[in-house]
N, C-alpha and C. Protein backbone atom coordinates (compact mmCIF):
# COMPACT_ATOMS: atom_id res chain seq x y z
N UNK A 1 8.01 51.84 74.51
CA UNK A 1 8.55 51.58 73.18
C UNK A 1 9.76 50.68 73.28
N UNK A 2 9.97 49.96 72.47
CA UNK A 2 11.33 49.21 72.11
C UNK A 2 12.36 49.66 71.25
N UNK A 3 13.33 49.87 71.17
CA UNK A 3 14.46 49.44 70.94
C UNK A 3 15.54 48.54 70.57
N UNK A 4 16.16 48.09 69.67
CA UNK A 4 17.24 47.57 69.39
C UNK A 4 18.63 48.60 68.71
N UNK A 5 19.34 48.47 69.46
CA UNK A 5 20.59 49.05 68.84
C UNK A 5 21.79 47.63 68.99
N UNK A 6 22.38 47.73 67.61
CA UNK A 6 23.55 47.29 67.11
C UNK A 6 24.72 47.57 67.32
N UNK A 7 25.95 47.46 67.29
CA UNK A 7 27.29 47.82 67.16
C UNK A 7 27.95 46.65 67.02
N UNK A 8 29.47 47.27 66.37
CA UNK A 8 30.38 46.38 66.05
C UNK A 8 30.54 45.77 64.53
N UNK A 9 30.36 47.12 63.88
CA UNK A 9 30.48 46.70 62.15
C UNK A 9 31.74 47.45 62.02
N UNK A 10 32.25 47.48 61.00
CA UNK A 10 33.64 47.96 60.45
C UNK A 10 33.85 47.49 59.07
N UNK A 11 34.88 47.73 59.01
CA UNK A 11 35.58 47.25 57.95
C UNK A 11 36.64 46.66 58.16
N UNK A 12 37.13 44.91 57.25
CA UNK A 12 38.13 43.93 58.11
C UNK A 12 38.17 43.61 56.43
N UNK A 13 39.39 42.62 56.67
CA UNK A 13 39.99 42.37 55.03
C UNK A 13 39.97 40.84 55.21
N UNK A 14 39.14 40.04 53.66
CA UNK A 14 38.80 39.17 53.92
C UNK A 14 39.45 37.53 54.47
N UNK A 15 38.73 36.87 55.67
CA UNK A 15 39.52 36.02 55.84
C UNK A 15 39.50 37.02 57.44
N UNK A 16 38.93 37.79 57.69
CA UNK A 16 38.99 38.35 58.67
C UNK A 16 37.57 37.87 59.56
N UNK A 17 37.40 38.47 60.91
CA UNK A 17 36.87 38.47 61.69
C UNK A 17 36.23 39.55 62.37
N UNK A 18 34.82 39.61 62.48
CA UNK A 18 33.72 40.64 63.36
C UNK A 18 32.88 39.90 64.41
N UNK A 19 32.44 40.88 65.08
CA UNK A 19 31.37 40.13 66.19
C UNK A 19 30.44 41.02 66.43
N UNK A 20 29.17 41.28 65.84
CA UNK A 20 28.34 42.29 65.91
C UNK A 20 27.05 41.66 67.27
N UNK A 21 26.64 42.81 67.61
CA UNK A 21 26.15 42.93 69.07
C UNK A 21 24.61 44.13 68.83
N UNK A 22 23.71 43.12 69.39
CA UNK A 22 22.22 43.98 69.13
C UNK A 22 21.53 43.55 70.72
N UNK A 23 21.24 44.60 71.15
CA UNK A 23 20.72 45.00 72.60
C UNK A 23 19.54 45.65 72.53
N UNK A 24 18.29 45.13 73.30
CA UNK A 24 16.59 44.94 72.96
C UNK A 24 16.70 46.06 73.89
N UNK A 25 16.00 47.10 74.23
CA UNK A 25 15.65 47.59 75.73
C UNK A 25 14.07 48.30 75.48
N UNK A 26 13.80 48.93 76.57
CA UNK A 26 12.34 49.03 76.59
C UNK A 26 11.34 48.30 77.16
N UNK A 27 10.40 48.32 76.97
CA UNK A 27 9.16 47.77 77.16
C UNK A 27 8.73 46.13 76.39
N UNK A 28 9.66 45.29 77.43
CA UNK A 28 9.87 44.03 76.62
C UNK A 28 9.18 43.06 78.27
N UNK A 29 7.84 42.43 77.45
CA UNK A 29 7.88 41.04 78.29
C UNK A 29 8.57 39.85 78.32
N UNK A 30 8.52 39.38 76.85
CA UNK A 30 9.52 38.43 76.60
C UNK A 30 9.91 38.61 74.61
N UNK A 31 10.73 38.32 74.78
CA UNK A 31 11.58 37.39 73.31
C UNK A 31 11.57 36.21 72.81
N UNK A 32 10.63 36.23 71.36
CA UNK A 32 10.74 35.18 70.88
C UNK A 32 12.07 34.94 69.71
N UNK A 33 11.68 35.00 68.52
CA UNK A 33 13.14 34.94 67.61
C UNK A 33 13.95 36.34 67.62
N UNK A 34 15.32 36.27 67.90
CA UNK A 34 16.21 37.11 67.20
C UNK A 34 17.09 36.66 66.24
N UNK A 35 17.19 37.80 65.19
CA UNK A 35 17.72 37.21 64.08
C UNK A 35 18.94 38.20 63.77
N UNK A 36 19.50 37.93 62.59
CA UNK A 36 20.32 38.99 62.00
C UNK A 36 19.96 38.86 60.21
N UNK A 37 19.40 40.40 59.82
CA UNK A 37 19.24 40.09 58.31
C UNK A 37 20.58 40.66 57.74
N UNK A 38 20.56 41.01 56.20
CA UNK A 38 21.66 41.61 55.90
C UNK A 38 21.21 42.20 54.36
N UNK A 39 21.53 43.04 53.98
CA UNK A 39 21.16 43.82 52.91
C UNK A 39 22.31 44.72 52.34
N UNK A 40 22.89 43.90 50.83
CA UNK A 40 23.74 44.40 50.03
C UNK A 40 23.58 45.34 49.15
N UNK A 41 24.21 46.41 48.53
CA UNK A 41 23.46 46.86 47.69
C UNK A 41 22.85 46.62 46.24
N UNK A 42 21.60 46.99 46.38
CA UNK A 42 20.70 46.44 44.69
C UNK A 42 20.78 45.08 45.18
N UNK A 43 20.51 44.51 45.85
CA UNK A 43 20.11 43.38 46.68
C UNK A 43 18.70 43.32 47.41
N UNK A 44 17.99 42.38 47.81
CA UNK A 44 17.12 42.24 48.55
C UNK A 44 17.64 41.33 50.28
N UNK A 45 16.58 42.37 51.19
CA UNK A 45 17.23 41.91 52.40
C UNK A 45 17.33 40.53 52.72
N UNK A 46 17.97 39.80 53.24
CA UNK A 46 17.94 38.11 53.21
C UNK A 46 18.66 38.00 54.80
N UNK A 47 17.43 36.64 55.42
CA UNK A 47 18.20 36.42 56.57
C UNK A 47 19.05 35.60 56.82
N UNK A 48 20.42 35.82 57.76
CA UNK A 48 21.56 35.34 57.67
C UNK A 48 21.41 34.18 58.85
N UNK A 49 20.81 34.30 60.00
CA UNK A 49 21.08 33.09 60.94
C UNK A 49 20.03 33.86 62.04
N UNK A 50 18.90 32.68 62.85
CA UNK A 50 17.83 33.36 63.59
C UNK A 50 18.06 32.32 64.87
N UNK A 51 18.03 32.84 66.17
CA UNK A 51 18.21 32.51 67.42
C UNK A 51 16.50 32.12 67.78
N UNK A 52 15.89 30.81 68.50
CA UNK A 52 14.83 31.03 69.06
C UNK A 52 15.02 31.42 71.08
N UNK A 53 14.15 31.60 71.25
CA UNK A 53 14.18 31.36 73.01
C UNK A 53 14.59 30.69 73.71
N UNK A 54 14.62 29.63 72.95
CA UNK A 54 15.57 28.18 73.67
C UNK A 54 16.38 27.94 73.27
N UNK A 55 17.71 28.84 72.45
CA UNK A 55 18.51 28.55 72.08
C UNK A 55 19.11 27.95 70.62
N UNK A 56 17.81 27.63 70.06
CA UNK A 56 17.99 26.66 68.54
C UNK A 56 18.00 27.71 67.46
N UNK A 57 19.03 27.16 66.56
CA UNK A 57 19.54 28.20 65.63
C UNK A 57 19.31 27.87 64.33
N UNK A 58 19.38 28.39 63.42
CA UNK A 58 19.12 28.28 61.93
C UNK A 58 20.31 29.25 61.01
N UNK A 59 20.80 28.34 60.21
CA UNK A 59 21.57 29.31 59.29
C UNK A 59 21.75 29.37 57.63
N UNK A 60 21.83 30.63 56.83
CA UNK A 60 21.94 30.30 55.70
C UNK A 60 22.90 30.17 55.39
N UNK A 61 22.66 29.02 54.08
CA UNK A 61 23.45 28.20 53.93
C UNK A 61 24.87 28.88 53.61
N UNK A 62 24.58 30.17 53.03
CA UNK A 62 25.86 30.97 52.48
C UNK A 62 27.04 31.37 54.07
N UNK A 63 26.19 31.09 55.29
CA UNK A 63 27.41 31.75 56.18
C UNK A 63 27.61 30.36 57.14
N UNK A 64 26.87 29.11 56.70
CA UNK A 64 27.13 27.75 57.47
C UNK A 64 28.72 27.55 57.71
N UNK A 65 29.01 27.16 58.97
CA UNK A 65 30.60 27.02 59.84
C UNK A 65 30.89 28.13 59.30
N UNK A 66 30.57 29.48 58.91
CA UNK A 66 31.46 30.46 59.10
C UNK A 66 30.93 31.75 60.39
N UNK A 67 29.45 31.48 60.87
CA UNK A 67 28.93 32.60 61.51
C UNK A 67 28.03 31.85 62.45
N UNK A 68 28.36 32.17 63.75
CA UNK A 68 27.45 31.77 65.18
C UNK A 68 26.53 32.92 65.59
N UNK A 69 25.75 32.21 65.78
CA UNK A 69 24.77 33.26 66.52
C UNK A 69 24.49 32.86 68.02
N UNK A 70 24.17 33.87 68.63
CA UNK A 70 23.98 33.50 70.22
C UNK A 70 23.18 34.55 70.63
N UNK A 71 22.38 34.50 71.55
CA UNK A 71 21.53 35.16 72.93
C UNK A 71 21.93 35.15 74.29
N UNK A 72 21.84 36.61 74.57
CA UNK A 72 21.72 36.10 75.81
C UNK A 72 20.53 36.43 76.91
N UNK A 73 19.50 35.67 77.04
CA UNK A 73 17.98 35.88 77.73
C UNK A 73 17.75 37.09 78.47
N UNK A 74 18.97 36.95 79.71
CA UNK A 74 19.08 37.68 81.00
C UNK A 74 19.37 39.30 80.57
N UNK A 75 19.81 39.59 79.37
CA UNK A 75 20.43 40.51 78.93
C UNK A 75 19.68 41.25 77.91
N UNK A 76 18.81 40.28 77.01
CA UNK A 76 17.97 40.66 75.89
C UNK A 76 18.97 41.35 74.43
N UNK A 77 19.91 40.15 74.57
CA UNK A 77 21.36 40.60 74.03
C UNK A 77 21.29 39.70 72.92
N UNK A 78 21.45 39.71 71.58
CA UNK A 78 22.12 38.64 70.25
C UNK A 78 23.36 38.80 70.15
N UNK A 79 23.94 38.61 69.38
CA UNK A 79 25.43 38.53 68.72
C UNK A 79 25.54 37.41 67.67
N UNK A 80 26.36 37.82 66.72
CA UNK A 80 26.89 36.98 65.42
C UNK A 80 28.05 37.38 65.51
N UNK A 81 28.70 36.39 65.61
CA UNK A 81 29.98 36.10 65.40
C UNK A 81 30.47 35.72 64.01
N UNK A 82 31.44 36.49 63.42
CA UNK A 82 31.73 36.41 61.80
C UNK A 82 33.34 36.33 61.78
N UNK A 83 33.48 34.59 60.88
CA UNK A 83 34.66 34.40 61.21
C UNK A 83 34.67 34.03 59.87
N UNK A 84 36.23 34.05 59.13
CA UNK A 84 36.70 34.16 57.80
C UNK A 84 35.72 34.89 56.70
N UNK A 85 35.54 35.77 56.98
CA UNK A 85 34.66 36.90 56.21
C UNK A 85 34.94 36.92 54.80
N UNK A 86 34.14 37.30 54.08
CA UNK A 86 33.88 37.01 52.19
C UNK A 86 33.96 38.62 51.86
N UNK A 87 34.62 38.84 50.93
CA UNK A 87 34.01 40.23 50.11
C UNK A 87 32.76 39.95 49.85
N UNK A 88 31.91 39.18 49.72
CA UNK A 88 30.18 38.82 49.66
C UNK A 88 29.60 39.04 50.68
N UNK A 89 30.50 38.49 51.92
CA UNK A 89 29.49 39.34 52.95
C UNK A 89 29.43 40.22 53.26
N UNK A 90 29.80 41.67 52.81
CA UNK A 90 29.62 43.25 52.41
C UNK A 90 28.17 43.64 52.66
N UNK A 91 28.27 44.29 53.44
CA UNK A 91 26.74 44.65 53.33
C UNK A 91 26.14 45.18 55.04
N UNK A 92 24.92 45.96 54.36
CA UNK A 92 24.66 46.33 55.97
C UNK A 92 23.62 45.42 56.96
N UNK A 93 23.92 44.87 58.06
CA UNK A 93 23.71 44.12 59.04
C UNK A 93 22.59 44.28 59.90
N UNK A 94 21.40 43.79 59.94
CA UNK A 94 20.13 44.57 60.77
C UNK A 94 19.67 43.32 61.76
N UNK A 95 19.44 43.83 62.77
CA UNK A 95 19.27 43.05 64.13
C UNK A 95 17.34 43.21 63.92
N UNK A 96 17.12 41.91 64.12
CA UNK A 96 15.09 41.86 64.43
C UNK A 96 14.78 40.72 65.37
N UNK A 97 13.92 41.31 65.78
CA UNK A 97 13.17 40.35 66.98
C UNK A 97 11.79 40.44 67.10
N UNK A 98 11.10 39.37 67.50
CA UNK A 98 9.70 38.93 67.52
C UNK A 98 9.58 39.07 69.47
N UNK A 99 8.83 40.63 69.20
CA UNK A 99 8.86 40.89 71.08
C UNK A 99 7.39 41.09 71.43
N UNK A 100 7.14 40.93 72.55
CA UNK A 100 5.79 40.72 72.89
C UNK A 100 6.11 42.03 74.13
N UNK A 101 5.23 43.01 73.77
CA UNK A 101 5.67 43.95 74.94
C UNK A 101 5.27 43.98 76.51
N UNK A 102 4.26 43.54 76.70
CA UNK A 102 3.42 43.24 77.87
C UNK A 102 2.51 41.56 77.61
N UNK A 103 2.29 41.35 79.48
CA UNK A 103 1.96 39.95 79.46
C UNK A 103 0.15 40.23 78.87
N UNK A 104 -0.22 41.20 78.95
CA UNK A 104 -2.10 41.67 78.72
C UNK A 104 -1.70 41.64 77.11
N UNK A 105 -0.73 41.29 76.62
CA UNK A 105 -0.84 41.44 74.56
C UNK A 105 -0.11 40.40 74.39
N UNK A 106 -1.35 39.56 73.57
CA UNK A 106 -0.43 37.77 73.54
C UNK A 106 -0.53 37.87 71.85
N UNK A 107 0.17 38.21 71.77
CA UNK A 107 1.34 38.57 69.79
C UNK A 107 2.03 39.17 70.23
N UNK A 108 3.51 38.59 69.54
CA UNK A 108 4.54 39.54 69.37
C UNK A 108 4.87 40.60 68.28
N UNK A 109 5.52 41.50 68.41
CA UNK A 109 5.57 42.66 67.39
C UNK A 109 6.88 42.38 66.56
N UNK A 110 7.05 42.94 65.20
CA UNK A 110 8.39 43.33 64.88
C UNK A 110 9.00 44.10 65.61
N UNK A 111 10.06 43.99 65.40
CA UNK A 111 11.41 45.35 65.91
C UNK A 111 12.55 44.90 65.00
N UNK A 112 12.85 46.42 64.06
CA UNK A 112 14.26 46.03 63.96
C UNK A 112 15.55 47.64 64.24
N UNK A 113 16.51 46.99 64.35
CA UNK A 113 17.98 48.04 64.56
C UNK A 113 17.97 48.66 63.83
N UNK A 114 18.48 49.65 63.32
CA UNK A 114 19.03 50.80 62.73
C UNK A 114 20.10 49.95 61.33
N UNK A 115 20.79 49.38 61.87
CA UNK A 115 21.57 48.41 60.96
C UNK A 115 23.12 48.77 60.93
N UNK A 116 23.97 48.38 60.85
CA UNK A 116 25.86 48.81 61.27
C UNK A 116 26.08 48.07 59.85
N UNK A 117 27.41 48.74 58.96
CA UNK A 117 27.60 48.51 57.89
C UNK A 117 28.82 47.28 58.34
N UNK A 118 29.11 46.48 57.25
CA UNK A 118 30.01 45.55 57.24
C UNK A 118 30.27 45.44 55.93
N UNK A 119 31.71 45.89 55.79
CA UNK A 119 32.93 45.79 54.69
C UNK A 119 33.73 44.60 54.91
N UNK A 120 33.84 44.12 53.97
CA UNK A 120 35.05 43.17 53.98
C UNK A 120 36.05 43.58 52.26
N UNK A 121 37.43 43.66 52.61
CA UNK A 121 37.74 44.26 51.59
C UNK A 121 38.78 42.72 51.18
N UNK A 122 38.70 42.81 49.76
CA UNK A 122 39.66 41.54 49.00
C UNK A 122 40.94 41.96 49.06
C-alpha cells in the first residue's frame, strides 16, 4: 500500500511564510506527477502547482511568484514553499501523486495525503 503524509501547516499572519512537506512511502515503483491541491471552505478543491518527474512545474495563476514547488526523486519527497501568504490562501492543503506501484502494472494510481490545514490570518 502507499502512503503520503504531509506536515508543516499552521497558522502565519499574512505576508507571512510556510513550507509544507508530503513524503510517498510504500510500495512505489516510480512517480509520475506530484501536486499540491487546496480546499477552502464551501469551496471546491482546486490545484495549486503540480511537479512532473523531470522537474517541470505548473502553477495557478492565483499563487504565480508567490509559491515553489519542488521534488525530491531520491526521497519520493514534494514541498511547496509559500511565501507572502494571502488570507485567501486559507484553506486545507492536500498532497497527490500519480504512482505506479510495481514494474508488472503499467498505470499509475491516485494517492492522496490526509491534508494539513493552512491559516493565514489578516
Amino acid at each position: 500500500q502507499v502512503q503520503l503524509v504531509e506536515s508543516g501547516g499552521g497558522l502565519v499572519q499574512a505576508g507571512g511564510s510556510l513550507r509544507l512537506s508530503c513524503a510517498a512511502s510504500g510500495r512505489i515503483f516510480s512517480i509520475n506527477t506530484m501536486d499540491w491541491y487546496r480546499q477552502a471552505p464551501g469551496k471546491q478543491r482546486e490545484l495549486v502547482a503540480v511537479v512532473t518527474s523531470d522537474g517541470s512545474t505548473n502553477y495557478a495563476d492565483s499563487v504565480k511568484g508567490r509559491f515553489t514547488i519542488s521534488r525530491d526523486n531520491a526521497k519520493n519527497t514534494v514541498h511547496l514553499q509559500m511565501y507572502s501568504l494571502k488570507p485567501e490562501d486559507t484553506a486545507v492543503y492536500f498532497c497527490h501523486a500519480r504512482i505506479i506501484p510495481s514494474p508488472v502494472i503499467l498505470r499509475p494510481y491516485d494517492y492522496w495525503g490526509q491534508g494539513t490545514q493552512v491559516t493565514v490570518s489578516s
